[in-house]
Every structure is written in structure tokens, then in C-alpha cells.
PDB file of N, CA and C in Angstrom:
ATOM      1  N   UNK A   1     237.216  45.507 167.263  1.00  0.00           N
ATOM      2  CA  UNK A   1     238.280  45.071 168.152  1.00  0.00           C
ATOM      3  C   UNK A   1     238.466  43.570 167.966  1.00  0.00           C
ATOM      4  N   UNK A   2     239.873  43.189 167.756  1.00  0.00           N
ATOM      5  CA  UNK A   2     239.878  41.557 167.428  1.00  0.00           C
ATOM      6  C   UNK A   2     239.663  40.923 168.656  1.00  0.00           C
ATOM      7  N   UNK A   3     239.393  39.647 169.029  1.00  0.00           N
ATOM      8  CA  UNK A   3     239.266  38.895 169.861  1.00  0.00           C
ATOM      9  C   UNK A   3     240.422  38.607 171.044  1.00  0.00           C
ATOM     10  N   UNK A   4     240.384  38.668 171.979  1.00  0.00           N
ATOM     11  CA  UNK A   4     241.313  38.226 172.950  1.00  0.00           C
ATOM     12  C   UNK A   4     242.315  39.682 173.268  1.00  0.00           C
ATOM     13  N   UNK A   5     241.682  40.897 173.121  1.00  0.00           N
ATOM     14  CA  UNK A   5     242.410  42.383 172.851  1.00  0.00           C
ATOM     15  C   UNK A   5     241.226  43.011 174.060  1.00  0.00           C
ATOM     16  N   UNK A   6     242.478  43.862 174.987  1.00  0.00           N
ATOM     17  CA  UNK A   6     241.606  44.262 176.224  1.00  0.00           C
ATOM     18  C   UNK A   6     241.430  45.714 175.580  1.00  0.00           C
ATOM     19  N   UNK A   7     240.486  46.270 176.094  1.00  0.00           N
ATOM     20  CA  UNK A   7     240.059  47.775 175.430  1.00  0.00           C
ATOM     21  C   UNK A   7     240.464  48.440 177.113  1.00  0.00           C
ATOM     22  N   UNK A   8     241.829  49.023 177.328  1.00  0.00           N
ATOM     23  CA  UNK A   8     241.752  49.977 178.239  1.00  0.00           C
ATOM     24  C   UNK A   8     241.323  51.125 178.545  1.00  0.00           C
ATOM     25  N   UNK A   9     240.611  51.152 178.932  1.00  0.00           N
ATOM     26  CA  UNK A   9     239.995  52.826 179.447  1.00  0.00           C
ATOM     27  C   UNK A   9     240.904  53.483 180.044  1.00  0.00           C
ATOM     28  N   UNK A  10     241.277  54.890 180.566  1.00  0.00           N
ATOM     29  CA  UNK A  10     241.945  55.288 181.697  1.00  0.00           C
ATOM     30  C   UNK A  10     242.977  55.059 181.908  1.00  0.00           C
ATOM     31  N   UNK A  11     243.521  54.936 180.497  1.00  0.00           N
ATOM     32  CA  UNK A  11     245.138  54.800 180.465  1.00  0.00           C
ATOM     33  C   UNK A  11     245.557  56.504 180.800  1.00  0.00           C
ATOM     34  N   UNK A  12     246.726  56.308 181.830  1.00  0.00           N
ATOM     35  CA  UNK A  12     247.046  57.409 182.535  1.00  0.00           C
ATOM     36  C   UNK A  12     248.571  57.940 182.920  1.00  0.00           C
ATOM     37  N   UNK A  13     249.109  58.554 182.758  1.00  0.00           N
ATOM     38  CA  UNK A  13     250.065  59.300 182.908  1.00  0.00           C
ATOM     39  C   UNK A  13     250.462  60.577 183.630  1.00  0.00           C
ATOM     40  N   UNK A  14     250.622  60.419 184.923  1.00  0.00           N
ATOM     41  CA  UNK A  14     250.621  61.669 185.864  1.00  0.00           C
ATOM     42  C   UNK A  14     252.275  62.122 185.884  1.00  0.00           C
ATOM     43  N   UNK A  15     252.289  63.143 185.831  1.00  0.00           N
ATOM     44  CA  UNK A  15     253.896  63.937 186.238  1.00  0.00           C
ATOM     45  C   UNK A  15     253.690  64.339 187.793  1.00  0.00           C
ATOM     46  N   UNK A  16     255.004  64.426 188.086  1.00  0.00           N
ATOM     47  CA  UNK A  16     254.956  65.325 189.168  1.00  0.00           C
ATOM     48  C   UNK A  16     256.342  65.933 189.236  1.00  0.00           C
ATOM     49  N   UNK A  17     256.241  66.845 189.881  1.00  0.00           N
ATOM     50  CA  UNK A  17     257.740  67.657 189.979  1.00  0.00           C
ATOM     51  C   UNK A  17     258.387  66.968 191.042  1.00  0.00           C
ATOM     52  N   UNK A  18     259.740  67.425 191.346  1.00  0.00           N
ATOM     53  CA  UNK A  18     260.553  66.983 192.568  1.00  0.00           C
ATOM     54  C   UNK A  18     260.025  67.335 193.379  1.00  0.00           C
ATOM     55  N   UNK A  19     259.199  68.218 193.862  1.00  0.00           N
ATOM     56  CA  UNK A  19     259.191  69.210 194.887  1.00  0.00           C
ATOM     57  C   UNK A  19     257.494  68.312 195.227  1.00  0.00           C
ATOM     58  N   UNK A  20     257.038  67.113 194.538  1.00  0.00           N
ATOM     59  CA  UNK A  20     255.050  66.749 194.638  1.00  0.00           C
ATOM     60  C   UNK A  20     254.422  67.361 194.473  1.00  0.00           C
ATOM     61  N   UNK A  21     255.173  68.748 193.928  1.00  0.00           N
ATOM     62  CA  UNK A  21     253.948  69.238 193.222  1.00  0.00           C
ATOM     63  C   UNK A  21     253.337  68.696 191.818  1.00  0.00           C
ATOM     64  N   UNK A  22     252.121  68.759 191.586  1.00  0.00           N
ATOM     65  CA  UNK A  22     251.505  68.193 189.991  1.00  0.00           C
ATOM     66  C   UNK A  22     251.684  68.866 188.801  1.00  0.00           C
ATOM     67  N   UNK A  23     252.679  68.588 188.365  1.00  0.00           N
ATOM     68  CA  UNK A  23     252.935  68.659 186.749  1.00  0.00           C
ATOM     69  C   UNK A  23     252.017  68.952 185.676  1.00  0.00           C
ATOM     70  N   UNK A  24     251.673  68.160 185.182  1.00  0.00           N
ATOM     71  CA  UNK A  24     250.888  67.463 184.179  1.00  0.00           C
ATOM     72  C   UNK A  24     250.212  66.418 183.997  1.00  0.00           C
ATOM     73  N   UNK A  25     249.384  65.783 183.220  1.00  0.00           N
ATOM     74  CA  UNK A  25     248.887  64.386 183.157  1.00  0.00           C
ATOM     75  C   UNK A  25     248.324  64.404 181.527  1.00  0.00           C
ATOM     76  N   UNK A  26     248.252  63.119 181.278  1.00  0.00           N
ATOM     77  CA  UNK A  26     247.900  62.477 179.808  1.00  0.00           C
ATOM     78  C   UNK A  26     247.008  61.631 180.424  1.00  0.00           C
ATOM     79  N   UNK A  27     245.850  61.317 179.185  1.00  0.00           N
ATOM     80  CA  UNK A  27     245.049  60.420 179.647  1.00  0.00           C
ATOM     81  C   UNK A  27     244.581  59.513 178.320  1.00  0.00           C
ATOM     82  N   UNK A  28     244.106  58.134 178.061  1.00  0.00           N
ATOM     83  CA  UNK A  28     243.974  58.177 176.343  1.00  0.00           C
ATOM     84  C   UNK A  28     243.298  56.791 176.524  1.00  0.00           C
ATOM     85  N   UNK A  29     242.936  56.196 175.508  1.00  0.00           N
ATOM     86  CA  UNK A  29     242.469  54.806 175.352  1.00  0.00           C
ATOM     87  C   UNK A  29     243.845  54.096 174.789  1.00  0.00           C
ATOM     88  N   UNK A  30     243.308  52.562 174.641  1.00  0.00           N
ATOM     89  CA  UNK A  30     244.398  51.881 174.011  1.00  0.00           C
ATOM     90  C   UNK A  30     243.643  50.401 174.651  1.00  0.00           C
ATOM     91  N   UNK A  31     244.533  49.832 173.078  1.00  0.00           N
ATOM     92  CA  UNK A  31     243.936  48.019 173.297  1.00  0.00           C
ATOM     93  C   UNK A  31     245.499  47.388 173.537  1.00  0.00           C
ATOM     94  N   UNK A  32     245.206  46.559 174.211  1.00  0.00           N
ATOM     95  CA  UNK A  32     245.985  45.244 175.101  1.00  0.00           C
ATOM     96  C   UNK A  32     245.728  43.894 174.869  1.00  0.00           C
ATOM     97  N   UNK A  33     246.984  43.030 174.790  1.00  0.00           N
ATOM     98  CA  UNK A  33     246.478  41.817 174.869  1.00  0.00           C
ATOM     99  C   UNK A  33     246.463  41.613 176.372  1.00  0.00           C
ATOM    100  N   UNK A  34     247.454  42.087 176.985  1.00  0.00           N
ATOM    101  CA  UNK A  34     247.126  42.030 178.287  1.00  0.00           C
ATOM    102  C   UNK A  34     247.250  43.130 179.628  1.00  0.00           C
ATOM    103  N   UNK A  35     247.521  42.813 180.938  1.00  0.00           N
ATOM    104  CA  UNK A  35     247.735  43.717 181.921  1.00  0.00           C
ATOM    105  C   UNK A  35     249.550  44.463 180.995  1.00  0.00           C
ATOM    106  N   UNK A  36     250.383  43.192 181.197  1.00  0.00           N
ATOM    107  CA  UNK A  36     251.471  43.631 180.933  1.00  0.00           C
ATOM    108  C   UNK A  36     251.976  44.440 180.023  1.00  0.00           C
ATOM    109  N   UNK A  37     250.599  44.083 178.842  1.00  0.00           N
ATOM    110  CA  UNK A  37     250.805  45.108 177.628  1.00  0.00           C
ATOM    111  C   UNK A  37     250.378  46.289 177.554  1.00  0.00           C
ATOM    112  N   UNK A  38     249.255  46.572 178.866  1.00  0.00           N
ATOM    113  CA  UNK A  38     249.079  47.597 179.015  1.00  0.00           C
ATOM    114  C   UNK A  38     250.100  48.941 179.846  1.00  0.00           C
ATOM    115  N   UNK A  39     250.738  47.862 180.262  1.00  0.00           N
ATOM    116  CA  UNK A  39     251.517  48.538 181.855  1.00  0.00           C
ATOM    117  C   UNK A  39     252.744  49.090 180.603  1.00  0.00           C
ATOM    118  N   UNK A  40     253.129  48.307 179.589  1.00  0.00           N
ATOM    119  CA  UNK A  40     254.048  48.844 179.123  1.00  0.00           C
ATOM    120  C   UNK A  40     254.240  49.685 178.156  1.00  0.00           C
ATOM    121  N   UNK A  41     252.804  49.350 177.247  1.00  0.00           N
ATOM    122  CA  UNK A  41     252.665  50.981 176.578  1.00  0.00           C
ATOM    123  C   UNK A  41     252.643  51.966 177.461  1.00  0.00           C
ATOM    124  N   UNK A  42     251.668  52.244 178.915  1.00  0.00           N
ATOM    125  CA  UNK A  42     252.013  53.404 179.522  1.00  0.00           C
ATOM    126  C   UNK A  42     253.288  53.635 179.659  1.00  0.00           C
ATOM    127  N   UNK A  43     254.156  52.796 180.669  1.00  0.00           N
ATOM    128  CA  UNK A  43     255.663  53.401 180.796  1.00  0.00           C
ATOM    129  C   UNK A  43     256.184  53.708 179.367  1.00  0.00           C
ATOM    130  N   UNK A  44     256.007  53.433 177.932  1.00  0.00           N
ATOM    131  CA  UNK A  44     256.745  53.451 177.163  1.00  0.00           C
ATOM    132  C   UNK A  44     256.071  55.066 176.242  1.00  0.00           C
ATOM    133  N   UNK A  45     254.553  55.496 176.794  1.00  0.00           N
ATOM    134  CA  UNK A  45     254.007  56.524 176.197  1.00  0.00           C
ATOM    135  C   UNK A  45     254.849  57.855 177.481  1.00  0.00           C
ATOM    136  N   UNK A  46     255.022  57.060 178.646  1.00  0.00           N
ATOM    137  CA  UNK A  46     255.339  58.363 179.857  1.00  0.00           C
ATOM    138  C   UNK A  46     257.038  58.254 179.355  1.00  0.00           C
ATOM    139  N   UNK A  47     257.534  57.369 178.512  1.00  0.00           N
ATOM    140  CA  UNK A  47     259.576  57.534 178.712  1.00  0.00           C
ATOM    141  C   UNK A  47     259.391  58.743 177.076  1.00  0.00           C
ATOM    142  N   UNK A  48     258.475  58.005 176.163  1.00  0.00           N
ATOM    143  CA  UNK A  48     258.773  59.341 175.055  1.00  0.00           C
ATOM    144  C   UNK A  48     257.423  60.509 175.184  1.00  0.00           C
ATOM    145  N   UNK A  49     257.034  60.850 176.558  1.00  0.00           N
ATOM    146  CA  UNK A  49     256.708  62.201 176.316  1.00  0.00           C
ATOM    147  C   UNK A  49     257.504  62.534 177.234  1.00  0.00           C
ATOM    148  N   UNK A  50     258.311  62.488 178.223  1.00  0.00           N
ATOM    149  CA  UNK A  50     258.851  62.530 178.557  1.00  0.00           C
ATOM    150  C   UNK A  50     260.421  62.771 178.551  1.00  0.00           C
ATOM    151  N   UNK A  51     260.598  62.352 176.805  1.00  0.00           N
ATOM    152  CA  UNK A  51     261.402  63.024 176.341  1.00  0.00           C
ATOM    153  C   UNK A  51     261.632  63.957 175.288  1.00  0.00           C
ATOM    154  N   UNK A  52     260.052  64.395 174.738  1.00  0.00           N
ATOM    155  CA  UNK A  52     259.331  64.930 173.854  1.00  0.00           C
ATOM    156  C   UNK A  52     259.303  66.826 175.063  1.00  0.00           C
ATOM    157  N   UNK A  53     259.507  66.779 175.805  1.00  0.00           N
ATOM    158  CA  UNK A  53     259.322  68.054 176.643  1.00  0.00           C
ATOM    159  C   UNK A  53     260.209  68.194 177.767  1.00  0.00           C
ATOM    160  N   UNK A  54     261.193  67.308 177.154  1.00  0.00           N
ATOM    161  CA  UNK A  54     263.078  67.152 177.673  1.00  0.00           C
ATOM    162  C   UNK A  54     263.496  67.109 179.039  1.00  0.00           C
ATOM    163  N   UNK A  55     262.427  66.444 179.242  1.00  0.00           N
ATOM    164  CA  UNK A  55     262.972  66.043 181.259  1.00  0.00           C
ATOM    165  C   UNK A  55     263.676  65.483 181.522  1.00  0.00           C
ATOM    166  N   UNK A  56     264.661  65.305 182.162  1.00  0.00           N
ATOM    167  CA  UNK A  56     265.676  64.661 182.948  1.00  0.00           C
ATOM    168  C   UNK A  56     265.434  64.037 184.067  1.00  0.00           C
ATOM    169  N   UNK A  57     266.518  63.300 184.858  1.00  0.00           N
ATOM    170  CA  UNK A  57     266.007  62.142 185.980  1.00  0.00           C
ATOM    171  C   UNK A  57     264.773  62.152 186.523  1.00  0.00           C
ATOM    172  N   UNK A  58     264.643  61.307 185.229  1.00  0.00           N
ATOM    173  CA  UNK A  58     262.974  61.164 185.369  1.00  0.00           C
ATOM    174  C   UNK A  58     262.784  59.621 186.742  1.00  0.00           C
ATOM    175  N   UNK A  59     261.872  59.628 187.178  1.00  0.00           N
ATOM    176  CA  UNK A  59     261.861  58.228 187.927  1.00  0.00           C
ATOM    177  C   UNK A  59     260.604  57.792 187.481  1.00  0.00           C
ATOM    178  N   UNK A  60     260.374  56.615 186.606  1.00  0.00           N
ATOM    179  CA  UNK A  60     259.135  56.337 186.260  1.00  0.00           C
ATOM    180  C   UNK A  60     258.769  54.902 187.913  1.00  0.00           C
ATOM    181  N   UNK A  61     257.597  55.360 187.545  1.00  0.00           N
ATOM    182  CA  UNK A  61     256.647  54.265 188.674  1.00  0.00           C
ATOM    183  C   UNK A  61     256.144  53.250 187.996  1.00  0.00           C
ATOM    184  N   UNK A  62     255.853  52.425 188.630  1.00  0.00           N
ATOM    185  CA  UNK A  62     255.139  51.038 188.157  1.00  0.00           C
ATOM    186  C   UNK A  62     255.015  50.323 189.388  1.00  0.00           C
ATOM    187  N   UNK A  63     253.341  49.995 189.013  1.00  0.00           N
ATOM    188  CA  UNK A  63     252.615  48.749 190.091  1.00  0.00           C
ATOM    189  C   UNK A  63     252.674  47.861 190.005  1.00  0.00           C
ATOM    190  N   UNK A  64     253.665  47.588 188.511  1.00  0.00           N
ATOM    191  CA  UNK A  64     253.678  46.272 187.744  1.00  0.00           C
ATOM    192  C   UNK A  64     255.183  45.537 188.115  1.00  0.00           C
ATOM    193  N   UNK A  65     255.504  44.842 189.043  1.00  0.00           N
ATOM    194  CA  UNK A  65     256.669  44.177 189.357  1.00  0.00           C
ATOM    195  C   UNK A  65     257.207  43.646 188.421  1.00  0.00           C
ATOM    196  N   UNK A  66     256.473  42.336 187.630  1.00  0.00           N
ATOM    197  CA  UNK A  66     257.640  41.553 186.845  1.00  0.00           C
ATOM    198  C   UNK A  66     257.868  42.588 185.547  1.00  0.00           C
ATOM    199  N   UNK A  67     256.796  43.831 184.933  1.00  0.00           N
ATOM    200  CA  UNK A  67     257.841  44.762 184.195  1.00  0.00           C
ATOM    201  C   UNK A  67     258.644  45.432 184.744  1.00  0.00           C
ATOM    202  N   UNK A  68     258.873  45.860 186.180  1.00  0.00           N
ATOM    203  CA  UNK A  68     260.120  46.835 186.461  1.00  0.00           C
ATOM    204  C   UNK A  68     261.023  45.710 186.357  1.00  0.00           C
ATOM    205  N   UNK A  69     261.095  44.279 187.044  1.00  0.00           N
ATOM    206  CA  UNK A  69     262.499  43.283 186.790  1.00  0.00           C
ATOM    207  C   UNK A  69     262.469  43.533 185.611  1.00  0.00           C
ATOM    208  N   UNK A  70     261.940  43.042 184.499  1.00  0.00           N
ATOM    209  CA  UNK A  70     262.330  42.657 183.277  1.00  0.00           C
ATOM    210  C   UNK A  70     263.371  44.159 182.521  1.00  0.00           C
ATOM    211  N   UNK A  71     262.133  45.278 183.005  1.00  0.00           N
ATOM    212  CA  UNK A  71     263.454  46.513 182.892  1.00  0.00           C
ATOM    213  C   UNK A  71     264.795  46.410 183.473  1.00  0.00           C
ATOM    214  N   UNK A  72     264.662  46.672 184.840  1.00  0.00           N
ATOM    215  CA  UNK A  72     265.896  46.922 185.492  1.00  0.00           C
ATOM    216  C   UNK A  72     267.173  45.267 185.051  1.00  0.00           C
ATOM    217  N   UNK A  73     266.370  44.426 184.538  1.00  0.00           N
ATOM    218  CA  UNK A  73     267.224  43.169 184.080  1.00  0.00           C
ATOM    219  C   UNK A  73     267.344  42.159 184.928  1.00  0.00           C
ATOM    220  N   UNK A  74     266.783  41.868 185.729  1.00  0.00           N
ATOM    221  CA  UNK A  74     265.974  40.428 186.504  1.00  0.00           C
ATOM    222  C   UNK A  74     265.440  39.883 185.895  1.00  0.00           C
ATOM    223  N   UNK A  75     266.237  38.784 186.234  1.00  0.00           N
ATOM    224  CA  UNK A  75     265.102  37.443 185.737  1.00  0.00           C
ATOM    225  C   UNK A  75     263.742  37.708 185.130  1.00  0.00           C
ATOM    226  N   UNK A  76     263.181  37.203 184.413  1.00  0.00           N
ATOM    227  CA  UNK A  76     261.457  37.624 184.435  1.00  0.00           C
ATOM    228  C   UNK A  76     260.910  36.597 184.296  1.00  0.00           C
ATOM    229  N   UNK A  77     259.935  36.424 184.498  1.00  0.00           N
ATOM    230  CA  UNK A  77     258.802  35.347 184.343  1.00  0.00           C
ATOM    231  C   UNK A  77     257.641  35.746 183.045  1.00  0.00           C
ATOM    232  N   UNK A  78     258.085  37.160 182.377  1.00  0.00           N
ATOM    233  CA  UNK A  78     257.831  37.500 181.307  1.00  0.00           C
ATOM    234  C   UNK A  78     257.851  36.568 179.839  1.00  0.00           C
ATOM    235  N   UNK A  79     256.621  36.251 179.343  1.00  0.00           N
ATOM    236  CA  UNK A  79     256.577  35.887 178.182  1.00  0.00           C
ATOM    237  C   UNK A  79     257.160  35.950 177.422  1.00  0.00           C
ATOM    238  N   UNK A  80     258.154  35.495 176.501  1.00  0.00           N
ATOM    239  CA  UNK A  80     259.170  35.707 175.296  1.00  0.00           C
ATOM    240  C   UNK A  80     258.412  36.073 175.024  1.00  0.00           C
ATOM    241  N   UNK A  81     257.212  36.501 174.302  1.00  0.00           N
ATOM    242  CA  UNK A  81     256.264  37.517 173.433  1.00  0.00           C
ATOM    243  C   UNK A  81     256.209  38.920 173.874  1.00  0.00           C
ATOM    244  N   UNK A  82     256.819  39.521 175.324  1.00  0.00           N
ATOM    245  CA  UNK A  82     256.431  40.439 175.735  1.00  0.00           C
ATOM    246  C   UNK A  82     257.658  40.970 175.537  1.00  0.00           C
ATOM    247  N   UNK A  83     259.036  40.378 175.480  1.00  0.00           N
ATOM    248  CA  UNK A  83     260.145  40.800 176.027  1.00  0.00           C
ATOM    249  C   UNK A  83     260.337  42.161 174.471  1.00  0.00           C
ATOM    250  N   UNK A  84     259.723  42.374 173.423  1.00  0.00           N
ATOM    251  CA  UNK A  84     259.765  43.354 172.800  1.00  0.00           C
ATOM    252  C   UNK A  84     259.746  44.761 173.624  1.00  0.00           C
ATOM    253  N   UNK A  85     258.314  44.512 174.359  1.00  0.00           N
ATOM    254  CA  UNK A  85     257.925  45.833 175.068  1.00  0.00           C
ATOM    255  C   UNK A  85     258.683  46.151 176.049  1.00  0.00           C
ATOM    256  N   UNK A  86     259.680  45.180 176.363  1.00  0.00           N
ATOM    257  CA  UNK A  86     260.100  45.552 177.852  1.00  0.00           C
ATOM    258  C   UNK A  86     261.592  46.537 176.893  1.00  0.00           C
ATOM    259  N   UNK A  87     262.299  45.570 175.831  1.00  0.00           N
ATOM    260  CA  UNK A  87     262.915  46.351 174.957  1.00  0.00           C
ATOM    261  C   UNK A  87     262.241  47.937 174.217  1.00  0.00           C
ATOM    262  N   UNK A  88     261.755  47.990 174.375  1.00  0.00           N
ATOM    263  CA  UNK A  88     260.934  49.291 173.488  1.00  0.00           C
ATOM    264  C   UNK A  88     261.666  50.235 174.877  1.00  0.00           C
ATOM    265  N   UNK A  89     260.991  49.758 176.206  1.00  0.00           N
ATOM    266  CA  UNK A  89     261.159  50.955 177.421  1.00  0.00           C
ATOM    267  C   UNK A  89     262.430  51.490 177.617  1.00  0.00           C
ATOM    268  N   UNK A  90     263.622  49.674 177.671  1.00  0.00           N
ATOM    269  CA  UNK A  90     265.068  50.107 177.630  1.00  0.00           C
ATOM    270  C   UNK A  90     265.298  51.102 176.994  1.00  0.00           C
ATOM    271  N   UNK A  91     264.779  51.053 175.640  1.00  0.00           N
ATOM    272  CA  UNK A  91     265.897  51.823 174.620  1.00  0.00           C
ATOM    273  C   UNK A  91     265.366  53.458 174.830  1.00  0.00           C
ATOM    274  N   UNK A  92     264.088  53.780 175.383  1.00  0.00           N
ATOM    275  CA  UNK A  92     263.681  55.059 175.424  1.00  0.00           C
ATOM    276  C   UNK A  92     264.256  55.775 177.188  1.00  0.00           C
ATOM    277  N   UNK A  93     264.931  54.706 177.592  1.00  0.00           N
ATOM    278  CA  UNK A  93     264.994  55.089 179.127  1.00  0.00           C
ATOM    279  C   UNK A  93     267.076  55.290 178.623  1.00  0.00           C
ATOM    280  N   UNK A  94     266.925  54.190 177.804  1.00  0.00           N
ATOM    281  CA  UNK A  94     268.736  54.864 177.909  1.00  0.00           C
ATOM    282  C   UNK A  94     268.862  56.163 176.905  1.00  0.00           C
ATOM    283  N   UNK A  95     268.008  56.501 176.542  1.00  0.00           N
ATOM    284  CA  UNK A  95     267.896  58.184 175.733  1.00  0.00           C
ATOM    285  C   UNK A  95     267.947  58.963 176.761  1.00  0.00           C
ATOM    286  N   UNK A  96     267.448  59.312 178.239  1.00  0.00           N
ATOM    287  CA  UNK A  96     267.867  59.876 178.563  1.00  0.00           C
ATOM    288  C   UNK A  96     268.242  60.061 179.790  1.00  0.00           C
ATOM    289  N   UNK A  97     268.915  61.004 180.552  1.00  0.00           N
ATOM    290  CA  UNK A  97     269.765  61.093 181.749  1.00  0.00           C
ATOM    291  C   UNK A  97     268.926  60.594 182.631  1.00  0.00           C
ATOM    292  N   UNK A  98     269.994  59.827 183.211  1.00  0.00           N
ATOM    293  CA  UNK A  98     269.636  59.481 184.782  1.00  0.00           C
ATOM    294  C   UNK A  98     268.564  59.362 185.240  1.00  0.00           C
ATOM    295  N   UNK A  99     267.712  58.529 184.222  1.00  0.00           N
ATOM    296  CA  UNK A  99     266.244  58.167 184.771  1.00  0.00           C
ATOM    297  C   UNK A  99     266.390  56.601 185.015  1.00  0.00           C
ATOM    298  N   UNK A 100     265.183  56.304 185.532  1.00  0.00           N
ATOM    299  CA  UNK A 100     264.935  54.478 185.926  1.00  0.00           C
ATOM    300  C   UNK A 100     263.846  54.933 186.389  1.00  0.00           C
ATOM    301  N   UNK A 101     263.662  53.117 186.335  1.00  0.00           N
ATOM    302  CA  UNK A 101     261.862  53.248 187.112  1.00  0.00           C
ATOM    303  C   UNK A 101     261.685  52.211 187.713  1.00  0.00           C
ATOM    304  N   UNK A 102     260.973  52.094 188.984  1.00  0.00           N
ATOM    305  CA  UNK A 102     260.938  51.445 190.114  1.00  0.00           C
ATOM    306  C   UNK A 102     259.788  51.146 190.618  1.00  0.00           C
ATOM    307  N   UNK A 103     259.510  49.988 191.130  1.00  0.00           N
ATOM    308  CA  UNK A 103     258.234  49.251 191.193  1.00  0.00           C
ATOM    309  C   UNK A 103     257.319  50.225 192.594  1.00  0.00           C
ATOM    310  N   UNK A 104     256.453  50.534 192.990  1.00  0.00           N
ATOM    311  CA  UNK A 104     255.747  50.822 194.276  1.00  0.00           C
ATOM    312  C   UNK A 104     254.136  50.204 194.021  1.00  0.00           C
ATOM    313  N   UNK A 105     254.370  50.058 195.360  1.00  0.00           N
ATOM    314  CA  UNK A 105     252.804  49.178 195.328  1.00  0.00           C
ATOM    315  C   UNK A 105     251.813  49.790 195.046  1.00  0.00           C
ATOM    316  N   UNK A 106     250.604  49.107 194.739  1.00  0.00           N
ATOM    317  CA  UNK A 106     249.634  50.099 194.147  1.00  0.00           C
ATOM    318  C   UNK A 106     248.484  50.692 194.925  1.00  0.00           C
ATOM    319  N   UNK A 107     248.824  49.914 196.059  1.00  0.00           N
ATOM    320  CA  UNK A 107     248.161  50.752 197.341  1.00  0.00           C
ATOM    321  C   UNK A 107     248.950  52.185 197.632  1.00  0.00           C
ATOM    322  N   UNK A 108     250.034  52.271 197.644  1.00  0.00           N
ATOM    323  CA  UNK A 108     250.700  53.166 197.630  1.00  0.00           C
ATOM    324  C   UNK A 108     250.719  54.279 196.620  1.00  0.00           C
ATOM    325  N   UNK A 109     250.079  54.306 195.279  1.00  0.00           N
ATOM    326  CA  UNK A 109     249.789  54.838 194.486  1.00  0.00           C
ATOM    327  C   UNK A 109     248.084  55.536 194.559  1.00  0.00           C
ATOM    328  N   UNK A 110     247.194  55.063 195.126  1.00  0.00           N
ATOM    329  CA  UNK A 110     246.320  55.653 195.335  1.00  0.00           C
ATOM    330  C   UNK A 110     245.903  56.874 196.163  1.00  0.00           C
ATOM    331  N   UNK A 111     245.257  57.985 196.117  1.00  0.00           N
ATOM    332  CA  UNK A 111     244.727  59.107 196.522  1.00  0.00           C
ATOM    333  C   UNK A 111     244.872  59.023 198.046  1.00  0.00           C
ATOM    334  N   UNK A 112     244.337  57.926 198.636  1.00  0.00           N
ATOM    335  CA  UNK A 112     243.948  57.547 200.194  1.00  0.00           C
ATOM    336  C   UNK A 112     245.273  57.156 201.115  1.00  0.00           C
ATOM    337  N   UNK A 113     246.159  57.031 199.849  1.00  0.00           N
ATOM    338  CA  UNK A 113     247.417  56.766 200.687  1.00  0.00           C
ATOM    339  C   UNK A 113     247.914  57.059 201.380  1.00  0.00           C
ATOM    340  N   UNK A 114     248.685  56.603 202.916  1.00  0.00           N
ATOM    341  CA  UNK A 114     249.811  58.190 203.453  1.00  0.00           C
ATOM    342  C   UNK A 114     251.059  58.125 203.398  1.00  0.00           C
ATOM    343  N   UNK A 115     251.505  59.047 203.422  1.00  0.00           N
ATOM    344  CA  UNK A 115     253.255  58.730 203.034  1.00  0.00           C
ATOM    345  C   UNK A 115     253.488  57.612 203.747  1.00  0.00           C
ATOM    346  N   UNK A 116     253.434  57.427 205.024  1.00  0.00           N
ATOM    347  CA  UNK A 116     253.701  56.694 206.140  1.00  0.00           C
ATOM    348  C   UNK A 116     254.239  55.406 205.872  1.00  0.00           C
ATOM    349  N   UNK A 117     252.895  55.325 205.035  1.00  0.00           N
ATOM    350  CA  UNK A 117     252.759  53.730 204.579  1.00  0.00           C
ATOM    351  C   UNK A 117     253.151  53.122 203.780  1.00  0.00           C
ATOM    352  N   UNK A 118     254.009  54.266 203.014  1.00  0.00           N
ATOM    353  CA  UNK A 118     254.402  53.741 201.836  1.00  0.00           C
ATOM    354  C   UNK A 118     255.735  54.058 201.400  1.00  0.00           C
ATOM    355  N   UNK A 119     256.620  54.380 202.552  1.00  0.00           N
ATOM    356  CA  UNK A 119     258.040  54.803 202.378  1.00  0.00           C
ATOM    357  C   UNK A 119     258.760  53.488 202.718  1.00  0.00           C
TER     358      UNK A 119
END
């Protein structure tokens, strides 16, 4: 592993249906230079399997704020070095229908959560 390259464990990909019920999930390794690079290979491994088993309005999640701006096209505080990956997601999110993806907190993403708290 070269130097300054994060080794992610527990890179993860959960589906769920409309209805909350559980789908599917992917799970895999992968190296990073950073959080952001990690956050965006996932969204960019969940937009092409995702279109690899032809789902439609898909809504991808992210805990990662300044990548959902830099997607949705806000300002970013994103690294000109990163702005590739944030391009990689565009181009797999305008492939297909009526998907986007939207930031939720990551308390809100955990097991212990309750709806309550997070609508």
C-alpha cells in the first residue's frame, strides 16, 4: 500500500426497497486517499450497481455533506483534486431516471436510530 492511502475496511452498500424493506447489500475493501475518496467510490460503486440490476429512482444517501453539494452543484469546499470523483457520480446518476442523492446525518443512519429523530 503506498504511503498516505487509507485501507478501508467495511466499505458498504445497503439497498432498500420503497416499502424499508432490505434489498440487498455489497460489502468490499478499497484504498483512499481520503474520507472523501472513500465516500465517493461508495456512491459511485452503489450509482453503477445500481444500474447494473436496472433500478430506477434510486435515492442515494450520504453522511458526507460537502460530496452531496458538490453533486447536487453547490459551491464546494472540495479539493480541485477531488472534483473528478464528484464528476464520475454526475455522469452515472444522469444515466438514470429520476434518481439523486441527498445528504442525512449519520446519526440518522445508524441501527439505534428512530424515525422520529431523523425526519
Amino acid at each position: 500500500m503506498e504511503k498516505g492511502f487509507l485501507l478501508c475496511e467495511g466499505c458498504r452498500i445497503i439497498w432498500y426497497k420503497a416499502n424499508r424493506q432490505f434489498g440487498a447489500a455489497r460489502c468490499w475493501t478499497a484504498y483512499a486517499d481520503s474520507i472523501i475518496d472513500a465516500e465517493a467510490q461508495a456512491l459511485s460503486s452503489a450509482i453503477l450497481w445500481s444500474s447494473q440490476i436496472q433500478l430506477q429512482k434510486v435515492i442515494y444517501v450520504s453522511d458526507n455533506l460537502s460530496l452531496v453539494n458538490a453533486i447536487n452543484g453547490a459551491t464546494s469546499s472540495l479539493h480541485w483534486t477531488k472534483f473528478s470523483l464528484v464528476h464520475n457520480c454526475n455522469v452515472g446518476l444522469a444515466s438514470l431516471v429520476a434518481s439523486c442523492c441527498v445528504f442525512v446525518n449519520s446519526k440518522c443512519l445508524s441501527e439505534t436510530s428512530t424515525e422520529k429523530s431523523c425526519n
